[in-house]
Protein backbone atom coordinates (compact mmCIF):
# COMPACT_ATOMS: atom_id res chain seq x y z
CA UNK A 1 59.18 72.42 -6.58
CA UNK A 2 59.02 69.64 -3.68
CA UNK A 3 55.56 72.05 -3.03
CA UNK A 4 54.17 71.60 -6.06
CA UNK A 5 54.52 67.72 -6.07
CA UNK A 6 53.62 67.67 -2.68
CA UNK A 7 50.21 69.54 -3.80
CA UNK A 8 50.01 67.73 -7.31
CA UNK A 9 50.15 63.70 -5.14
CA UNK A 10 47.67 65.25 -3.14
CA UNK A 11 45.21 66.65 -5.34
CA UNK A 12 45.61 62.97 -7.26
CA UNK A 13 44.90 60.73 -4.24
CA UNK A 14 41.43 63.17 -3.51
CA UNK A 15 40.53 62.94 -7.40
CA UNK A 16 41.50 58.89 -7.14
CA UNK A 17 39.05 58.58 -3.94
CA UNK A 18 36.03 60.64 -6.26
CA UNK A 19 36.69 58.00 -8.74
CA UNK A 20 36.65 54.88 -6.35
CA UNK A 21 33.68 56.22 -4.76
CA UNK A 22 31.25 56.95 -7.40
CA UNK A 23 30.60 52.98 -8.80
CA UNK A 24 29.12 53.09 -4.79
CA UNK A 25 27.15 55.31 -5.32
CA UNK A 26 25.47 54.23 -8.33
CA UNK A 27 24.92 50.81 -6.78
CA UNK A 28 23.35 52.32 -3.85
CA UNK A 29 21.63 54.44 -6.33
CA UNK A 30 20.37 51.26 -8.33
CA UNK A 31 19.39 49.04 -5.31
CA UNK A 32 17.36 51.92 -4.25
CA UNK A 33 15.60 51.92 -7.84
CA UNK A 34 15.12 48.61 -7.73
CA UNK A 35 13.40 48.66 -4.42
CA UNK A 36 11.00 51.52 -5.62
CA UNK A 37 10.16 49.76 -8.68
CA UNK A 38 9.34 46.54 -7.00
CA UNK A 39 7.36 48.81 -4.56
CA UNK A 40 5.83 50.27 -7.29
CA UNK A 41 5.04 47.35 -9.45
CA UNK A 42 2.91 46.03 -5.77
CA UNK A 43 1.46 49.58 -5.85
CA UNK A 44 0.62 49.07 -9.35
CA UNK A 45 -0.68 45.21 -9.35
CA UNK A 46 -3.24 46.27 -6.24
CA UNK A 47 -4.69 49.07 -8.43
CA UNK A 48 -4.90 47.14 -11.72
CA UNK A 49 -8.30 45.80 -11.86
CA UNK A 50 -9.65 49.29 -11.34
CA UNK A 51 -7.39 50.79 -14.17
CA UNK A 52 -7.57 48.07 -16.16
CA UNK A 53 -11.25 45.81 -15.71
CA UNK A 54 -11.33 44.66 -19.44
CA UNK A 55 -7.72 43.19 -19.47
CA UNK A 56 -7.80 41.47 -15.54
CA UNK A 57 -11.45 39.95 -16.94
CA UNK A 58 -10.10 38.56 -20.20
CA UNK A 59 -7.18 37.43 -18.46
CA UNK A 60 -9.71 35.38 -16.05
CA UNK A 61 -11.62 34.48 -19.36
CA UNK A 62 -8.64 33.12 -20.79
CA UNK A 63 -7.37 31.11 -17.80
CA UNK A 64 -11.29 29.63 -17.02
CA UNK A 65 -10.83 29.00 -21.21
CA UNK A 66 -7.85 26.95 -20.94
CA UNK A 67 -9.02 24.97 -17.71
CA UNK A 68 -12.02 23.94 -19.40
CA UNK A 69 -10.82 22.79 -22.52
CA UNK A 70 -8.09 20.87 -20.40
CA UNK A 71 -10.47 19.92 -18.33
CA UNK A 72 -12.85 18.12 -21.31
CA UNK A 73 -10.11 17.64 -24.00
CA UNK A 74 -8.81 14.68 -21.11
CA UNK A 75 -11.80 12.63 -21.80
CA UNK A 76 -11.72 10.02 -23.95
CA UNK A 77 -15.56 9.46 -24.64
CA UNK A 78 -15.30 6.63 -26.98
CA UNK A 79 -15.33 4.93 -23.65
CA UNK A 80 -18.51 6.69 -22.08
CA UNK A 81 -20.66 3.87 -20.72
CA UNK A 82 -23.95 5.87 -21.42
CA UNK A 83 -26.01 4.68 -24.17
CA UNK A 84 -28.63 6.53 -25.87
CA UNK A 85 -31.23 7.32 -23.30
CA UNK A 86 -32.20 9.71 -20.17
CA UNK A 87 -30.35 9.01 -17.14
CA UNK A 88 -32.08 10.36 -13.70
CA UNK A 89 -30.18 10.56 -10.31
CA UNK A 90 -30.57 11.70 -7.07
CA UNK A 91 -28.09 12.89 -4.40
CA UNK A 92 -26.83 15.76 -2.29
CA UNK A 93 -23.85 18.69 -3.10
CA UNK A 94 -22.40 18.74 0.17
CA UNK A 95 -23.86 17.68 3.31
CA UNK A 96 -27.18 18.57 3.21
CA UNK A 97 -28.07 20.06 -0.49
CA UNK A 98 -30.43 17.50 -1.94
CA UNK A 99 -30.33 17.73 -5.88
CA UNK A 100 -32.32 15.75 -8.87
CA UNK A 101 -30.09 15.06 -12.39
CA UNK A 102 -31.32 14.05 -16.05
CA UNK A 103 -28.52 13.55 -18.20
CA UNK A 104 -28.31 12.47 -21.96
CA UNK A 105 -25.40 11.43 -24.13
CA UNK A 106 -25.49 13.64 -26.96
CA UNK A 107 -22.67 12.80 -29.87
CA UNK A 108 -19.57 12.94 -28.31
CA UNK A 109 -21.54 15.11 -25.21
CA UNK A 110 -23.58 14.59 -22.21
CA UNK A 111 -26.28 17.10 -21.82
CA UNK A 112 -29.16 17.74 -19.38
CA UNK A 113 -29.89 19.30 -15.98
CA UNK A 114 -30.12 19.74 -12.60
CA UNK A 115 -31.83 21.28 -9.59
CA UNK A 116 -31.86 21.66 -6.04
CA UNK A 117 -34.88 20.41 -4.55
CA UNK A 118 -34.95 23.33 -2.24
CA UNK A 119 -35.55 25.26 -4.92
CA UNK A 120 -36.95 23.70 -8.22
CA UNK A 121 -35.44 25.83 -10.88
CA UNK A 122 -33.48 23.57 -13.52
CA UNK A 123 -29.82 24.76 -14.25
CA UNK A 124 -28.51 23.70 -17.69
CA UNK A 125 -25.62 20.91 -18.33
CA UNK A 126 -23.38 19.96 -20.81
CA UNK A 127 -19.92 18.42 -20.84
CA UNK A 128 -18.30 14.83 -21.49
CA UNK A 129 -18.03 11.43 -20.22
CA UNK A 130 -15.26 8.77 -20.45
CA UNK A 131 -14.85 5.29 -19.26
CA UNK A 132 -14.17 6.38 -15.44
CA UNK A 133 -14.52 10.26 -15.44
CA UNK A 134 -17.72 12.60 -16.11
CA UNK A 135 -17.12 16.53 -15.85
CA UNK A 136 -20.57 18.51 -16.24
CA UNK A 137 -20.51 22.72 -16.87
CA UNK A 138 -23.66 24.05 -15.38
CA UNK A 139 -25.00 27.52 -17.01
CA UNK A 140 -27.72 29.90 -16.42
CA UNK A 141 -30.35 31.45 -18.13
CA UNK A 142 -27.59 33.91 -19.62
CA UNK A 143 -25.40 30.73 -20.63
CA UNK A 144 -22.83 32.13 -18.40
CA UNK A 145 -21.04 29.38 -16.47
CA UNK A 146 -22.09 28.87 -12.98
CA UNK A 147 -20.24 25.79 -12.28
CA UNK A 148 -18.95 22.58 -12.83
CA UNK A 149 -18.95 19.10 -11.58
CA UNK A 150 -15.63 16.78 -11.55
CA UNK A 151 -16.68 13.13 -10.70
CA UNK A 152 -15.43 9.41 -11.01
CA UNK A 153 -17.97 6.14 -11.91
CA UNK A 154 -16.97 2.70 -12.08
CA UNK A 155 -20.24 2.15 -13.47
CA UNK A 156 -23.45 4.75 -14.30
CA UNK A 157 -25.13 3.64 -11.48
CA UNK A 158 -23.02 6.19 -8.95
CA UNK A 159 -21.02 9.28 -10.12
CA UNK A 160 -19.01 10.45 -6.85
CA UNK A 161 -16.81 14.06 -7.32
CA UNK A 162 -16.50 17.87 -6.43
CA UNK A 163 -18.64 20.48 -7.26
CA UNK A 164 -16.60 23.63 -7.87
CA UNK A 165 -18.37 27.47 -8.03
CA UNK A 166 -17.04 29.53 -11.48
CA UNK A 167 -14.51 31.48 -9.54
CA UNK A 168 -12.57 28.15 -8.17
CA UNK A 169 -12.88 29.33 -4.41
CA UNK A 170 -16.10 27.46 -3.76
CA UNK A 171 -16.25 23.71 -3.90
CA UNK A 172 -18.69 20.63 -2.12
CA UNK A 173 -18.58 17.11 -1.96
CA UNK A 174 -21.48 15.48 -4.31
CA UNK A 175 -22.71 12.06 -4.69
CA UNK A 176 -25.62 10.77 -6.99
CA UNK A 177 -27.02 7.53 -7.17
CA UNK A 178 -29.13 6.35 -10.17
CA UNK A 179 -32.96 6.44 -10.13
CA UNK A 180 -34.55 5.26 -13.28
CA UNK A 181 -33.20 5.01 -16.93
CA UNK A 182 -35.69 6.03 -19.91
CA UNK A 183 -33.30 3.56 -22.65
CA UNK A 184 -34.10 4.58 -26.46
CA UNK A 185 -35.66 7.45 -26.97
CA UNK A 186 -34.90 11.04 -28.63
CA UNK A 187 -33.63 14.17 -26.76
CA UNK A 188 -35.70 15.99 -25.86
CA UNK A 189 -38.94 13.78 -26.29
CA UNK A 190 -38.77 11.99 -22.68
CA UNK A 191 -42.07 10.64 -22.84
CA UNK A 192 -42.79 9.95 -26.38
CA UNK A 193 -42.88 6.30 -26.15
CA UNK A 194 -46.11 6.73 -23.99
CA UNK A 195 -47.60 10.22 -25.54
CA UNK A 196 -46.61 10.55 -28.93
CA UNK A 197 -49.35 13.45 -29.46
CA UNK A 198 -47.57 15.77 -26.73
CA UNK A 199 -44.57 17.39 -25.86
CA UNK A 200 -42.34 16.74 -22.60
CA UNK A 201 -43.31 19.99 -21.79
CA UNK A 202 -47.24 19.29 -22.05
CA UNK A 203 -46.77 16.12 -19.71
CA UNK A 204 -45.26 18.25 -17.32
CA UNK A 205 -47.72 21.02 -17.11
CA UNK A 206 -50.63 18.67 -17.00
CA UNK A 207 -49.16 16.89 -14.14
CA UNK A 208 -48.80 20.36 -12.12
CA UNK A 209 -52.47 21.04 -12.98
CA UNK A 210 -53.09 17.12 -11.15
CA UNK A 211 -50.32 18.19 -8.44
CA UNK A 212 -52.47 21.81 -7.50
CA UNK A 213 -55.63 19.80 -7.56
CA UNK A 214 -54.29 17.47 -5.05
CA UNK A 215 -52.89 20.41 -2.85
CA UNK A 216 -56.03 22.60 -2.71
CA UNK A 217 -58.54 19.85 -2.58
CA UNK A 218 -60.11 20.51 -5.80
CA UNK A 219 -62.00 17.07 -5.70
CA UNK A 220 -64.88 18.01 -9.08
CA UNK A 221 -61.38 19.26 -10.99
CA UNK A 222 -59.37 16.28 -10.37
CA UNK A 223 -62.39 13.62 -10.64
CA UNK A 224 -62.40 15.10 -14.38
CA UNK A 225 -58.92 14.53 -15.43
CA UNK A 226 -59.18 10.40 -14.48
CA UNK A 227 -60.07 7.72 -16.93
CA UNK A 228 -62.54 5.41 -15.39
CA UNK A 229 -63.40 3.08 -14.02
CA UNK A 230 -60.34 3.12 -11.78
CA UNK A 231 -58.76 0.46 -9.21
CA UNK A 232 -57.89 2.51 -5.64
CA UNK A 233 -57.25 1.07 -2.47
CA UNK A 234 -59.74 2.26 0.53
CA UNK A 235 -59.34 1.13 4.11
CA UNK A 236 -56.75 -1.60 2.95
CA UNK A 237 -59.63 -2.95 0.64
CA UNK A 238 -58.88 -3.09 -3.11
CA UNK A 239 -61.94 -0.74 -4.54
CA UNK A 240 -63.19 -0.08 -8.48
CA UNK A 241 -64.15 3.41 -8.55
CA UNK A 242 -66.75 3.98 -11.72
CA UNK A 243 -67.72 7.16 -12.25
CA UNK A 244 -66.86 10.99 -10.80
CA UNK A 245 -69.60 10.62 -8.24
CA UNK A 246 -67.76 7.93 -7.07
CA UNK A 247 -64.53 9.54 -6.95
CA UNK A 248 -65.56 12.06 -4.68
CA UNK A 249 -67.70 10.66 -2.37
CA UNK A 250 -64.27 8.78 -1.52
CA UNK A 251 -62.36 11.66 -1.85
CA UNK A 252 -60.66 11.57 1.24
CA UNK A 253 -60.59 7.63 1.68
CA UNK A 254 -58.13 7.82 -0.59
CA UNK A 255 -56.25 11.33 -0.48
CA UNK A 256 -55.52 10.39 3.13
CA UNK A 257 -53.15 12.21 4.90
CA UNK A 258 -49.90 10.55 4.01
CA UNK A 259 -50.55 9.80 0.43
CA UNK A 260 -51.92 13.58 -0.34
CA UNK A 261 -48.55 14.51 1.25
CA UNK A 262 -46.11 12.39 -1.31
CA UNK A 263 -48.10 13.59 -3.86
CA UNK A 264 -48.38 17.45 -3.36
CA UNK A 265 -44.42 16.96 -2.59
CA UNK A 266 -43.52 15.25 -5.84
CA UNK A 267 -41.41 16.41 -8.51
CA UNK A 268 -42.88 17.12 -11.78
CA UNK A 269 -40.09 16.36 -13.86
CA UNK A 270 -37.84 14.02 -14.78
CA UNK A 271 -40.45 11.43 -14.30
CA UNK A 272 -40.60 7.98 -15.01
CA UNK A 273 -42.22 6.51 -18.38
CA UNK A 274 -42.68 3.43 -20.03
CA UNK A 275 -44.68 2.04 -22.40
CA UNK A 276 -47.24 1.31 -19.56
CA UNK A 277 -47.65 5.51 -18.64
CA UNK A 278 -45.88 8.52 -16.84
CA UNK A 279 -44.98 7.71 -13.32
CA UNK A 280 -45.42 10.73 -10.85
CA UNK A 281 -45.34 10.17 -7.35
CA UNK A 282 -42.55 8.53 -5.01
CA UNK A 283 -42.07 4.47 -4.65
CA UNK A 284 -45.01 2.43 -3.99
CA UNK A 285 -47.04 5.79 -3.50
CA UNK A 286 -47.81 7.36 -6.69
CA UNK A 287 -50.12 8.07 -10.28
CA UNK A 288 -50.10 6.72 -13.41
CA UNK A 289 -50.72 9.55 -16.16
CA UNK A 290 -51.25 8.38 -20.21
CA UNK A 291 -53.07 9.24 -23.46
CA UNK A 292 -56.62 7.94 -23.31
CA UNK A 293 -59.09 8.09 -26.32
CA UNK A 294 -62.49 8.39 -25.17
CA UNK A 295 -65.07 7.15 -27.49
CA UNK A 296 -65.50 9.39 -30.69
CA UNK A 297 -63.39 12.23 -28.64
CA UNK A 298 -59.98 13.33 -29.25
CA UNK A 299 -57.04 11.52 -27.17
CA UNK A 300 -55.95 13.54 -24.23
CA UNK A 301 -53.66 13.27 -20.95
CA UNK A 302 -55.39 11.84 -18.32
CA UNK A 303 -54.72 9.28 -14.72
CA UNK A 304 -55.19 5.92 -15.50
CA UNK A 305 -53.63 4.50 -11.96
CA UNK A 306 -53.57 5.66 -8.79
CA UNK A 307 -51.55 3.74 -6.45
CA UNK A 308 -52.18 4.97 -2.38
């Protein structure tokens, strides 16, 4: 009998230890799952844009969705000190990235473009102004957003900020001072107050047909586009030019060197205008383009000034 209980305490104390022993296990168990799983879930977050490209791309939609609409909804643009009117700057994007900017407040927006000087091609803008801030969304052909500038103005005569790429990793310094205002007129008819008859796009291409002349020499082309007689300066000496004869005989008197170079250089948009003509050139150095009516003819572009 003392046996039996002998065997029976025995057999309780081993069953007793299996019992203590197993809640143990199942946390070593557990931690051990939860390791794996947050292995896993690594293993699984560095494959996901493979498995999954259409939800890791909306996902970026979304977030780029939000920071815009943050990013605009923060402006109050009853406060925008642009009045109705183009609004042409000049500056860099980062050290050493020279840019040209027409903007144009829109309604409640500020539209326009930009491009880099280096390169010519106009990128589209649109976004909002306020009293102190300005943020601009740059698109491509595609309207797919390229970028966006974030800047500050105490007045519209400066716009300081950053310059941020689409996928937030890429960002520059920019600056842009003011260059000319065009005050009053429609969007997207820049020089109407001086050619009513054409389009913005008509001044533009005529003045790259002057530009090319100018470039390749084309002295009988160019002596045909200019309303005469004409006031040039030759040898310092103030000089009426009368006819085309005249023009080219003096051709190079007055395409010298340095004035043939600011002209082939210029920029053939986002030019000056006024009720006195189109402005292409740079400073002091530059021509005077406007719509002339020759005598029983039809009214056309042509240079009424030329300013060497």
């Amino acid at each position: 009998m003392k046996k039996m209980m002998e065997i029976i305490i025995a057999l309780s104390i081993i069953f007793t230890g299996c019992s203590n022993e197993k809640p143990s296990v199942n946390n070593n168990v557990q931690k051990n799952a939860n390791n794996t799983a947050i292995e896993n879930t690594s293993v699984s977050n560095t494959k996901q844009p493979q498995s999954q490209p259409q939800n890791t791309s909306q996902s970026a939609k979304n977030i780029n969705s939000n920071t815009k609409s943050s990013s605009l909804d923060n402006i109050n643009t009853a406060k925008s000190p642009f009045e109705k009117g183009y609004y042409d700057y000049q500056g860099t994007v980062g050290n050493n990235m020279s840019i040209h900017m027409s903007i144009y407040p829109l309604g409640t927006d500020i539209v326009g473009s930009y491009f880099y000087d280096s390169k010519g091609k106009e990128i589209k803008l649109k976004g909002k102004a306020g009293a102190k801030d300005i943020v601009l969304y740059e698109y491509d052909d595609t309207s797919k957003n390229t970028g966006i500038f974030k800047g500050t103005l105490n007045s519209v005569d400066k716009i300081k900020g950053t310059w941020m790429g689409a996928d937030n990793k890429t960002n520059y310094q920019f600056t842009l001072s003011l260059k000319s205002i065009i005050p009053g007129v429609e969007y997207g008819k820049r020089y109407a107050e001086t050619v009513g008859t054409e389009s913005d796009q008509d001044v533009e291409n005529f003045v790259s047909k002057v530009q090319s002349y100018v470039v390749n020499d084309n002295k009988e082309q160019l002596s045909e586009q200019i309303s005469y007689p004409i006031t040039v300066n030759i040898n310092s000496k103030v000089t009426k030019i009368q006819n085309k004869d005249d023009f080219i005989k003096n051709y190079d008197q007055i395409f010298y060197l340095k004035y043939k170079q600011i002209i082939s250089n210029a920029f053939t948009k986002y030019m000056f205008a006024n009720w006195q003509g189109i402005m292409f050139g740079e400073n002091s150095n530059n021509i005077w383009i406007n719509e002339v009516t020759p005598t029983g003819g039809k009214s056309k572009l042509m240079i009424t000034a030329i300013n060497n």
